[in-house]
PDB file of N, CA and C in Angstrom:
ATOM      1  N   UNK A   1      37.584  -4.791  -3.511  1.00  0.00           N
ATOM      2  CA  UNK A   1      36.690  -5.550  -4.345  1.00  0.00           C
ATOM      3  C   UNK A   1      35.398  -4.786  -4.608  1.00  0.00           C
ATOM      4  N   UNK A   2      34.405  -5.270  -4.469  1.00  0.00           N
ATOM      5  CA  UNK A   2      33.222  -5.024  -4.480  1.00  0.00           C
ATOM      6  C   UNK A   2      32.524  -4.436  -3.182  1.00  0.00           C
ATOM      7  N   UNK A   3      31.940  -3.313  -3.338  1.00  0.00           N
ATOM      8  CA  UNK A   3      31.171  -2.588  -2.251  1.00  0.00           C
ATOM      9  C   UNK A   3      30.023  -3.902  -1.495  1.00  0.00           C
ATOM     10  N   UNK A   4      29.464  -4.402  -2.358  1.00  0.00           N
ATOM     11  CA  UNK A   4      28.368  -5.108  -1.912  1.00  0.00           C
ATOM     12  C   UNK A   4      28.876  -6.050  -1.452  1.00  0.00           C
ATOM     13  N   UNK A   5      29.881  -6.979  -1.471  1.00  0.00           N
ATOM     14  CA  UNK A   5      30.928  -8.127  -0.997  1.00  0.00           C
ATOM     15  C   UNK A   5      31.339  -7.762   0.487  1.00  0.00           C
ATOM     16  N   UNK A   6      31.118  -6.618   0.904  1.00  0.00           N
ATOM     17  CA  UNK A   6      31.672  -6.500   2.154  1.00  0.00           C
ATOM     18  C   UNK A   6      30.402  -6.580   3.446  1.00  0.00           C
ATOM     19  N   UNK A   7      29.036  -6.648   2.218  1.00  0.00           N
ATOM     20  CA  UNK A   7      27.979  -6.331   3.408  1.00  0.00           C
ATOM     21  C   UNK A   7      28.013  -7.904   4.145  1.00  0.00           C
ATOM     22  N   UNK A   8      27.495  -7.942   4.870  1.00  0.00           N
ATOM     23  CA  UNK A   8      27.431  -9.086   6.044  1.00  0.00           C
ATOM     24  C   UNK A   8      26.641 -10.175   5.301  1.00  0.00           C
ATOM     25  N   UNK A   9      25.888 -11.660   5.319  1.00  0.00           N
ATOM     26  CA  UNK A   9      24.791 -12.253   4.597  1.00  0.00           C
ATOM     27  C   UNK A   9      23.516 -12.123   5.540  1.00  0.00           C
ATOM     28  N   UNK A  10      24.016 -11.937   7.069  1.00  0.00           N
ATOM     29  CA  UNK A  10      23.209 -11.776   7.609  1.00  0.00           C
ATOM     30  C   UNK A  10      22.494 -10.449   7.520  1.00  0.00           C
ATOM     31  N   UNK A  11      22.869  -9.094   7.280  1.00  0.00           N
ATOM     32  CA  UNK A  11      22.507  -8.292   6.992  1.00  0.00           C
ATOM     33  C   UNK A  11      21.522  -7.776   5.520  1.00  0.00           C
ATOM     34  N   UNK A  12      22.000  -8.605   4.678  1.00  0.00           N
ATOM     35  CA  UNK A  12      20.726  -8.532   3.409  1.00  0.00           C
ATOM     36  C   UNK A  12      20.052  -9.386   3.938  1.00  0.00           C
ATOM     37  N   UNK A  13      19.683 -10.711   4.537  1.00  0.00           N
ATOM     38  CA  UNK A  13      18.824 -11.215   5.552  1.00  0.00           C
ATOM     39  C   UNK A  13      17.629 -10.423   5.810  1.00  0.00           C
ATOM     40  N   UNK A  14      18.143  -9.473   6.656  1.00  0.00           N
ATOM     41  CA  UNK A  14      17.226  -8.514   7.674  1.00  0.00           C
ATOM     42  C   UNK A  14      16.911  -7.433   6.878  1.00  0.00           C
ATOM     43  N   UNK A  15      17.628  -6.833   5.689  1.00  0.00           N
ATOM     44  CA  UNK A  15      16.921  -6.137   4.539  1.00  0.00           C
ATOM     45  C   UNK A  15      16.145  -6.889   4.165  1.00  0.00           C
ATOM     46  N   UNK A  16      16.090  -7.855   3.398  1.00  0.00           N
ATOM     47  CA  UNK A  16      15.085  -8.333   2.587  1.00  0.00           C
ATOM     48  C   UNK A  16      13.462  -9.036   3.322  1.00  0.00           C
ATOM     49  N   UNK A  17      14.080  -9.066   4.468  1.00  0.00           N
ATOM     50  CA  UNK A  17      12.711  -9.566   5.474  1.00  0.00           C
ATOM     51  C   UNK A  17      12.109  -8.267   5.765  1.00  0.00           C
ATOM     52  N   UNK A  18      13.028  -6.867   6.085  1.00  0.00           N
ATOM     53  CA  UNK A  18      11.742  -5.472   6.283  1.00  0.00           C
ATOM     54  C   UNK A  18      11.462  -5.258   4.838  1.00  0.00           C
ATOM     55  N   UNK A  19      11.925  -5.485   3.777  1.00  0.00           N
ATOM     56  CA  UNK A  19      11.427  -5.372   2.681  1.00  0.00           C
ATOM     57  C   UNK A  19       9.622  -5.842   2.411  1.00  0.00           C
ATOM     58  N   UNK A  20      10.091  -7.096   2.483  1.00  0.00           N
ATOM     59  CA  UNK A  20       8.968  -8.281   1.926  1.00  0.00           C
ATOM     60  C   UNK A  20       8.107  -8.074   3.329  1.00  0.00           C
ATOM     61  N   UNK A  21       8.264  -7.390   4.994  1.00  0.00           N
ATOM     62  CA  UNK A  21       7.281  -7.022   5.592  1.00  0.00           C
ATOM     63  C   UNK A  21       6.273  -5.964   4.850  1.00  0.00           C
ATOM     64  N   UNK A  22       7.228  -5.091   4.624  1.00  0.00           N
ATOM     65  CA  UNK A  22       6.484  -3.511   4.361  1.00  0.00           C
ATOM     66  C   UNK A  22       5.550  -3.461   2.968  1.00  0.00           C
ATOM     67  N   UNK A  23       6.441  -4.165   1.933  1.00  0.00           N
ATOM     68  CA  UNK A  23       5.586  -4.764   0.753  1.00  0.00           C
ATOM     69  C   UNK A  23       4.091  -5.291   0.886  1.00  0.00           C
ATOM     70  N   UNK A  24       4.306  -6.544   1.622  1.00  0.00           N
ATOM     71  CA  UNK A  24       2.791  -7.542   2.074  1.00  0.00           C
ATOM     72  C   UNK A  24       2.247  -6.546   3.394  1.00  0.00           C
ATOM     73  N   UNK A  25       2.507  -5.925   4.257  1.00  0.00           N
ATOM     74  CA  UNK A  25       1.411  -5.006   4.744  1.00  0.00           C
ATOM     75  C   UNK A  25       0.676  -3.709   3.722  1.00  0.00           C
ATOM     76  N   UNK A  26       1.466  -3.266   3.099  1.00  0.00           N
ATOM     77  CA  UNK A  26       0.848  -2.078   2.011  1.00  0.00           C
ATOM     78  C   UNK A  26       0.031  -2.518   1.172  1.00  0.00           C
ATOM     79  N   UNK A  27       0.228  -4.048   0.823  1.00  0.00           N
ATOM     80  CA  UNK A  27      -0.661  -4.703  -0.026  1.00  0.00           C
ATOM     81  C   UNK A  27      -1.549  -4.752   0.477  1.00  0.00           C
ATOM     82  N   UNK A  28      -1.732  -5.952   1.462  1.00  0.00           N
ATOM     83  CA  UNK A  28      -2.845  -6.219   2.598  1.00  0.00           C
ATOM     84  C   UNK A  28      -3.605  -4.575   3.009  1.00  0.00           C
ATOM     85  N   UNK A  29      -3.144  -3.806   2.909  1.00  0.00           N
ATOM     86  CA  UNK A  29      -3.621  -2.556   3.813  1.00  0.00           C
ATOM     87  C   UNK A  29      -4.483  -1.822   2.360  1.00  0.00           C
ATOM     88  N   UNK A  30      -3.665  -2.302   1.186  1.00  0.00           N
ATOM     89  CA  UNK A  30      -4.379  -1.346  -0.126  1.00  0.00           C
ATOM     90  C   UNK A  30      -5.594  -2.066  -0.549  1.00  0.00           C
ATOM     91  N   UNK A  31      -5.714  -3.382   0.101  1.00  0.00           N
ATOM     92  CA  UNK A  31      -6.385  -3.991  -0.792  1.00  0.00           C
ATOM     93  C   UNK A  31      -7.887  -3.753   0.005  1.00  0.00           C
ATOM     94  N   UNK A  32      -7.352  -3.502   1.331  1.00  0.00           N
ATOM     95  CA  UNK A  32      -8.613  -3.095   2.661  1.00  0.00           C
ATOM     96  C   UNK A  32      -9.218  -1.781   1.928  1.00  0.00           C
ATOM     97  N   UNK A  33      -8.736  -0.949   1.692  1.00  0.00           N
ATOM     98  CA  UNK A  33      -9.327   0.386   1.037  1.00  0.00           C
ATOM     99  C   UNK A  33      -9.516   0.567   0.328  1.00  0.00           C
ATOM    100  N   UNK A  34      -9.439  -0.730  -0.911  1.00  0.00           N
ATOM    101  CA  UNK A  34      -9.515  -0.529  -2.306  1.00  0.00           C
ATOM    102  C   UNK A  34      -8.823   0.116  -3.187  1.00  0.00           C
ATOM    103  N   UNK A  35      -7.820   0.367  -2.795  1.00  0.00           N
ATOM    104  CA  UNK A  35      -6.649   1.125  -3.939  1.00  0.00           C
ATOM    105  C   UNK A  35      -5.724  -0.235  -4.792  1.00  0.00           C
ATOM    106  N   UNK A  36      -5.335  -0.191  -5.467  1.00  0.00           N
ATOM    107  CA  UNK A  36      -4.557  -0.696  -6.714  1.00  0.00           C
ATOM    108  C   UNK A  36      -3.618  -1.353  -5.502  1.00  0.00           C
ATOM    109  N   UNK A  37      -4.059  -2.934  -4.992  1.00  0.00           N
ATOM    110  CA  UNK A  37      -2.947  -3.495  -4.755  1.00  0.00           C
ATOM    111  C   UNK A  37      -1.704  -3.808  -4.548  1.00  0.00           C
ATOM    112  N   UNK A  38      -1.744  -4.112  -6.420  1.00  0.00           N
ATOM    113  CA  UNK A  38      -0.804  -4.410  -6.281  1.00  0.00           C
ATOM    114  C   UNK A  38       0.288  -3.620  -7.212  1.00  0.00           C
ATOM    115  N   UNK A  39      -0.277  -2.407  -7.582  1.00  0.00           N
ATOM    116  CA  UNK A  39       1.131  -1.779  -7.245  1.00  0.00           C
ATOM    117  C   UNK A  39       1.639  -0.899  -6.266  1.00  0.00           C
ATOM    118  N   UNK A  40       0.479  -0.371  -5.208  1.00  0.00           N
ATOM    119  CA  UNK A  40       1.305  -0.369  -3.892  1.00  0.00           C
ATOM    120  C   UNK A  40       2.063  -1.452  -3.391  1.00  0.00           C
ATOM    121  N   UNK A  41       1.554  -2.732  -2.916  1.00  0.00           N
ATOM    122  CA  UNK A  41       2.812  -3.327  -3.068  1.00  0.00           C
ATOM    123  C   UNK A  41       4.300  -3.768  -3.333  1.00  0.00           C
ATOM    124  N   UNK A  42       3.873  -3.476  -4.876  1.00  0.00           N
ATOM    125  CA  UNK A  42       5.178  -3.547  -5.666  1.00  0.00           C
ATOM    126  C   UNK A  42       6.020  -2.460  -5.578  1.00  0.00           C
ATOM    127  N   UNK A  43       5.693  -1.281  -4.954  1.00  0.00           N
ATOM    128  CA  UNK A  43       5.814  -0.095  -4.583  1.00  0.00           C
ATOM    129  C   UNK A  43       7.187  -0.204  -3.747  1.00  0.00           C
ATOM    130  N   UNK A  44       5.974  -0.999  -2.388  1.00  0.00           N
ATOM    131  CA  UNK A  44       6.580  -0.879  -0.910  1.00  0.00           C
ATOM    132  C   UNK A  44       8.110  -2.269  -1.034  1.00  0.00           C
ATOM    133  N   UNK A  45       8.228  -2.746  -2.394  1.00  0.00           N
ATOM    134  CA  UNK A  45       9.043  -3.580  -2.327  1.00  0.00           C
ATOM    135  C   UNK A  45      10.676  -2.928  -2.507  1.00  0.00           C
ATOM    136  N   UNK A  46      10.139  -1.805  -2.714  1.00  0.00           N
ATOM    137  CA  UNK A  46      11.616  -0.936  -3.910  1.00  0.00           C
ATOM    138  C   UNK A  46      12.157  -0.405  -2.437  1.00  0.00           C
ATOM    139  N   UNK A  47      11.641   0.242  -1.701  1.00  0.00           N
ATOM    140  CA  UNK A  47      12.737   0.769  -0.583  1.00  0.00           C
ATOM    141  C   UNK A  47      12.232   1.192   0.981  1.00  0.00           C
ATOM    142  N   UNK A  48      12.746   1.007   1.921  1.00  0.00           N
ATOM    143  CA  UNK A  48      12.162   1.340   3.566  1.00  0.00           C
ATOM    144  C   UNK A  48      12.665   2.175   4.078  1.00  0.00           C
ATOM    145  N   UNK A  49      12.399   3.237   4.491  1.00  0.00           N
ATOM    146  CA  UNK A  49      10.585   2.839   5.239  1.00  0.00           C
ATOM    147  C   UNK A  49      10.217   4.553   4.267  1.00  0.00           C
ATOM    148  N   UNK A  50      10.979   4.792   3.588  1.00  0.00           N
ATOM    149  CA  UNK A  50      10.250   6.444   2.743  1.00  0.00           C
ATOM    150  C   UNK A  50       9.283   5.794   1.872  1.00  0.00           C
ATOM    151  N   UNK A  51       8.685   4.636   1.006  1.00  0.00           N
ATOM    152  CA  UNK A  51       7.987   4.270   0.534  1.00  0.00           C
ATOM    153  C   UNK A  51       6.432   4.149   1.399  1.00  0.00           C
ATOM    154  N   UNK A  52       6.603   3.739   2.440  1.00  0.00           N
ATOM    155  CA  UNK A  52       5.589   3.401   3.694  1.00  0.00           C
ATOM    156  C   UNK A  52       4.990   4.748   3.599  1.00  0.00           C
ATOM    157  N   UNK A  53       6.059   5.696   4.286  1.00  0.00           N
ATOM    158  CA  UNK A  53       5.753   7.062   4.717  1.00  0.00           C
ATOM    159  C   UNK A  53       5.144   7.901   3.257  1.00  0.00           C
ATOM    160  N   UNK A  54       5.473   7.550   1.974  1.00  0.00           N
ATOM    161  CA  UNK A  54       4.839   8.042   1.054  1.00  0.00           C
ATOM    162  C   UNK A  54       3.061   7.589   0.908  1.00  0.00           C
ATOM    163  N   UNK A  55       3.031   6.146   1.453  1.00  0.00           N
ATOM    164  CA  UNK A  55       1.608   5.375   0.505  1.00  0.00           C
ATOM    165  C   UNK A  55       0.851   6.056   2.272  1.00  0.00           C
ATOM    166  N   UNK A  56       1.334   5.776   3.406  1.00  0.00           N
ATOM    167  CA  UNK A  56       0.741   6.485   4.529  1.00  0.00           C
ATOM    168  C   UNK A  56       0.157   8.191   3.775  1.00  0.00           C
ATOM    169  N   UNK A  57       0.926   8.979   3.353  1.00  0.00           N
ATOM    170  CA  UNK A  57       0.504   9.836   3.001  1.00  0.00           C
ATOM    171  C   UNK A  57      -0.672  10.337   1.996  1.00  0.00           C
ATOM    172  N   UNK A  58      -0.211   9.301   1.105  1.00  0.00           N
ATOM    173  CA  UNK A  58      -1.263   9.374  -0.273  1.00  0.00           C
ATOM    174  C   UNK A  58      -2.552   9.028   0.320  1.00  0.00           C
ATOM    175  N   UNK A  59      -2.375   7.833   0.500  1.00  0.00           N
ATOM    176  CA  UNK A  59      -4.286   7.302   1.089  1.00  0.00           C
ATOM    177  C   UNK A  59      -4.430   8.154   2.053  1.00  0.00           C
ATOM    178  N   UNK A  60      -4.043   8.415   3.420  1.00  0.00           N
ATOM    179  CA  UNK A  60      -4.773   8.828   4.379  1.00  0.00           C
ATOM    180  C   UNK A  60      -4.742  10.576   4.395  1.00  0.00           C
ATOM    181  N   UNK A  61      -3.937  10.631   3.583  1.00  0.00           N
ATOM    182  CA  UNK A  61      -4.410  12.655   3.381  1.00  0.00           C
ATOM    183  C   UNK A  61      -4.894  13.165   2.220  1.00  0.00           C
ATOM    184  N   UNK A  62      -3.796  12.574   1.267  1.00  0.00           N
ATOM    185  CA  UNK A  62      -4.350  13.047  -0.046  1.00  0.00           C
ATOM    186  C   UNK A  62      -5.802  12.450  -0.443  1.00  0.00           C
ATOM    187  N   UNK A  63      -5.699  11.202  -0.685  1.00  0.00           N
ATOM    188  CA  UNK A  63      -7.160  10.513  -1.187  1.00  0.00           C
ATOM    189  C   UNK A  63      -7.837   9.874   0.604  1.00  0.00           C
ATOM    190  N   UNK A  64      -8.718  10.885   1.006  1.00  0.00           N
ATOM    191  CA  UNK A  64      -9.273  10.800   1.984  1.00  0.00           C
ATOM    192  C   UNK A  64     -10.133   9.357   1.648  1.00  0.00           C
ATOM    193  N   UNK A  65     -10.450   8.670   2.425  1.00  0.00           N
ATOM    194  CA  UNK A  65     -11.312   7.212   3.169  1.00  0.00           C
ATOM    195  C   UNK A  65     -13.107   8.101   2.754  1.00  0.00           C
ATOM    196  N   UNK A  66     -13.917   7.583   2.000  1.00  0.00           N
ATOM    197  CA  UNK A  66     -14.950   7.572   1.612  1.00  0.00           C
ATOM    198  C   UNK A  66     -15.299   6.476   2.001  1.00  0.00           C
ATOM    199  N   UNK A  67     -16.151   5.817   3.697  1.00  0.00           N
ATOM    200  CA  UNK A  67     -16.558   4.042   2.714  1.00  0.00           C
ATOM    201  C   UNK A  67     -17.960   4.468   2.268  1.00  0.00           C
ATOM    202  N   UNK A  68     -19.045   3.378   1.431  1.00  0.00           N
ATOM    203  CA  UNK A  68     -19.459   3.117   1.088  1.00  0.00           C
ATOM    204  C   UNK A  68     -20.629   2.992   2.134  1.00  0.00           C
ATOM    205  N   UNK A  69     -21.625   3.478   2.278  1.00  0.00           N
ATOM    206  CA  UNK A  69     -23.131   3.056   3.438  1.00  0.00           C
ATOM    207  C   UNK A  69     -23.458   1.462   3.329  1.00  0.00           C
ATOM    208  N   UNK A  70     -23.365   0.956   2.114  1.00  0.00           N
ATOM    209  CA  UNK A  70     -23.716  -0.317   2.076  1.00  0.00           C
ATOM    210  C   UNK A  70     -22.774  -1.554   2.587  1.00  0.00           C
ATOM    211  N   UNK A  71     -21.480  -1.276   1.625  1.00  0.00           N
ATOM    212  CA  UNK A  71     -20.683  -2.374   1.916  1.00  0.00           C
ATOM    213  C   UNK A  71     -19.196  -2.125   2.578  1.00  0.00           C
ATOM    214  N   UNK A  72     -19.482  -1.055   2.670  1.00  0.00           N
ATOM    215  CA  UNK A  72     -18.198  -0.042   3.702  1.00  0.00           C
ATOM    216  C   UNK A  72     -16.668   0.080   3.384  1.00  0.00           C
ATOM    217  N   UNK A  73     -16.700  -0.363   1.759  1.00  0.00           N
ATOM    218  CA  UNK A  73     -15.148  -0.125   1.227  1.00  0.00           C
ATOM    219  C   UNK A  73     -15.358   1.128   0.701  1.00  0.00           C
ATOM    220  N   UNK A  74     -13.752   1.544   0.614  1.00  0.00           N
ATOM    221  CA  UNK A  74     -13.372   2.596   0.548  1.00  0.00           C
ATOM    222  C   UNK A  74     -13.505   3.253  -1.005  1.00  0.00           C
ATOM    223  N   UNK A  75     -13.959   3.933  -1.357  1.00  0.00           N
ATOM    224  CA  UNK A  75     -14.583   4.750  -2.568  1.00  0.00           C
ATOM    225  C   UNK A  75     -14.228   6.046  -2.902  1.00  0.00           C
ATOM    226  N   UNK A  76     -13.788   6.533  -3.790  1.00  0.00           N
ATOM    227  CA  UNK A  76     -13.269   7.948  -4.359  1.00  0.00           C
ATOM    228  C   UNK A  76     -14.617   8.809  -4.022  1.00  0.00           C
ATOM    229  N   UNK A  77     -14.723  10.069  -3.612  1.00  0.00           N
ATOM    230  CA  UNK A  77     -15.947  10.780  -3.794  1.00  0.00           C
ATOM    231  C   UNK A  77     -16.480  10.970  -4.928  1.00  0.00           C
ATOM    232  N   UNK A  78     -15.510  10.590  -6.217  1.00  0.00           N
ATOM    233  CA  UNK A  78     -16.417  11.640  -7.487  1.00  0.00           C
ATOM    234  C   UNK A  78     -17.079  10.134  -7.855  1.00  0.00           C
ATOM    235  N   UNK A  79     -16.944   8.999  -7.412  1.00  0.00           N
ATOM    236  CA  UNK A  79     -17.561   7.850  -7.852  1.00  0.00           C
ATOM    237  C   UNK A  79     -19.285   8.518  -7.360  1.00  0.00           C
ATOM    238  N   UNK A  80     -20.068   8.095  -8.891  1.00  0.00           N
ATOM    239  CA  UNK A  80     -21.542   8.050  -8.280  1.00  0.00           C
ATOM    240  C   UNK A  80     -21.878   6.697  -7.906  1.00  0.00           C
ATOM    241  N   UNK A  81     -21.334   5.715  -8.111  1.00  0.00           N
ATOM    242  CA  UNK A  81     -21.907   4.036  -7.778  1.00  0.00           C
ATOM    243  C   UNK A  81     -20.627   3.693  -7.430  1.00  0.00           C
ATOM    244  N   UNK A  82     -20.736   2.721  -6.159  1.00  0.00           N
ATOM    245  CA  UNK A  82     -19.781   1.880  -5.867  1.00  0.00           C
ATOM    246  C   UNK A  82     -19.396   0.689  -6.561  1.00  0.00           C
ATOM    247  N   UNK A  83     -17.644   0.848  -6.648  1.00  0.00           N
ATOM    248  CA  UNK A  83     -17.551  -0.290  -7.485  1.00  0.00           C
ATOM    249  C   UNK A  83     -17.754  -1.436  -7.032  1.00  0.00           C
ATOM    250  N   UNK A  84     -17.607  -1.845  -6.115  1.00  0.00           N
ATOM    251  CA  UNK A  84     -17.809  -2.888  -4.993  1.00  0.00           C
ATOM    252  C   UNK A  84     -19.238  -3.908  -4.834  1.00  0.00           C
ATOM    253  N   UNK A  85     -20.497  -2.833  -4.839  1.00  0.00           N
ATOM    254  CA  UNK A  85     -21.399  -3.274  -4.420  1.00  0.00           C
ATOM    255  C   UNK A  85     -22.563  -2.768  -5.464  1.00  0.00           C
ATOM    256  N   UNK A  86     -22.109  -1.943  -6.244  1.00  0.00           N
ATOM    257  CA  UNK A  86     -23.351  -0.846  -7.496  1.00  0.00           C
ATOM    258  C   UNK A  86     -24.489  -0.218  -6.716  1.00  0.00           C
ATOM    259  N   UNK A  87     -23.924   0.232  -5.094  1.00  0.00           N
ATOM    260  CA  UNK A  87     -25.017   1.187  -4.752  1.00  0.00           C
ATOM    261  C   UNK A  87     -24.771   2.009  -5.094  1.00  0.00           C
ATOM    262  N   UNK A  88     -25.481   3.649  -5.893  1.00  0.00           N
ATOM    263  CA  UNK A  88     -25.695   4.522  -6.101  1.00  0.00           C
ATOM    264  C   UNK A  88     -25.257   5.318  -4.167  1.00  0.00           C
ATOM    265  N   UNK A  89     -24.031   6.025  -4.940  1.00  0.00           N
ATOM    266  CA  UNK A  89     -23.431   7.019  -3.798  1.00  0.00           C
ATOM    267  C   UNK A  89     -24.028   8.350  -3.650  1.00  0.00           C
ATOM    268  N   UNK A  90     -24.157   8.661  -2.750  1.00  0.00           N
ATOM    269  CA  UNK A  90     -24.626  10.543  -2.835  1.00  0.00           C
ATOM    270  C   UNK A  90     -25.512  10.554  -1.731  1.00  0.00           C
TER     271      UNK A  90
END
């Protein structure tokens, strides 16, 4: 029959629950640093755990953690004003 007919129900179960974990933490976690929500999110919904290990990578190496002196979210360096709070960065 069908490839997918043979998987278990309990087993897309437990896919779709590390799914919808890894999704709502990347969200929750993008939204702490100020990056685009929600399409990390929507991101972390498509596949586990190489999606994780990708957005782990992007924020915390590639786009290094800048916060802000005033209101302590996370800010690109080439920003001169925070979007957050309109203190003048530098």
């Amino acid at each position: 029959m069908n490839e997918f007919s043979e998987i278990p129900i309990y087993l897309w179960v437990v896919i779709i629950c590390i799914l919808l974990t890894q999704g709502c933490w990347i969200f929750w976690d993008a939204s702490k640093r100020g990056e685009n929500k929600w399409l990390w999110g929507l991101f972390g919904l498509l596949n586990a755990p190489s999606n994780l290990i990708i957005y782990l990578i992007v924020t915390r190496v590639i786009l290094k953690p800048n916060p802000c002196k005033v209101c302590s979210k996370n800010i690109r360096k080439s920003y001169k004003y925070c979007p957050y709070c309109g203190e003048k960065v530098g």
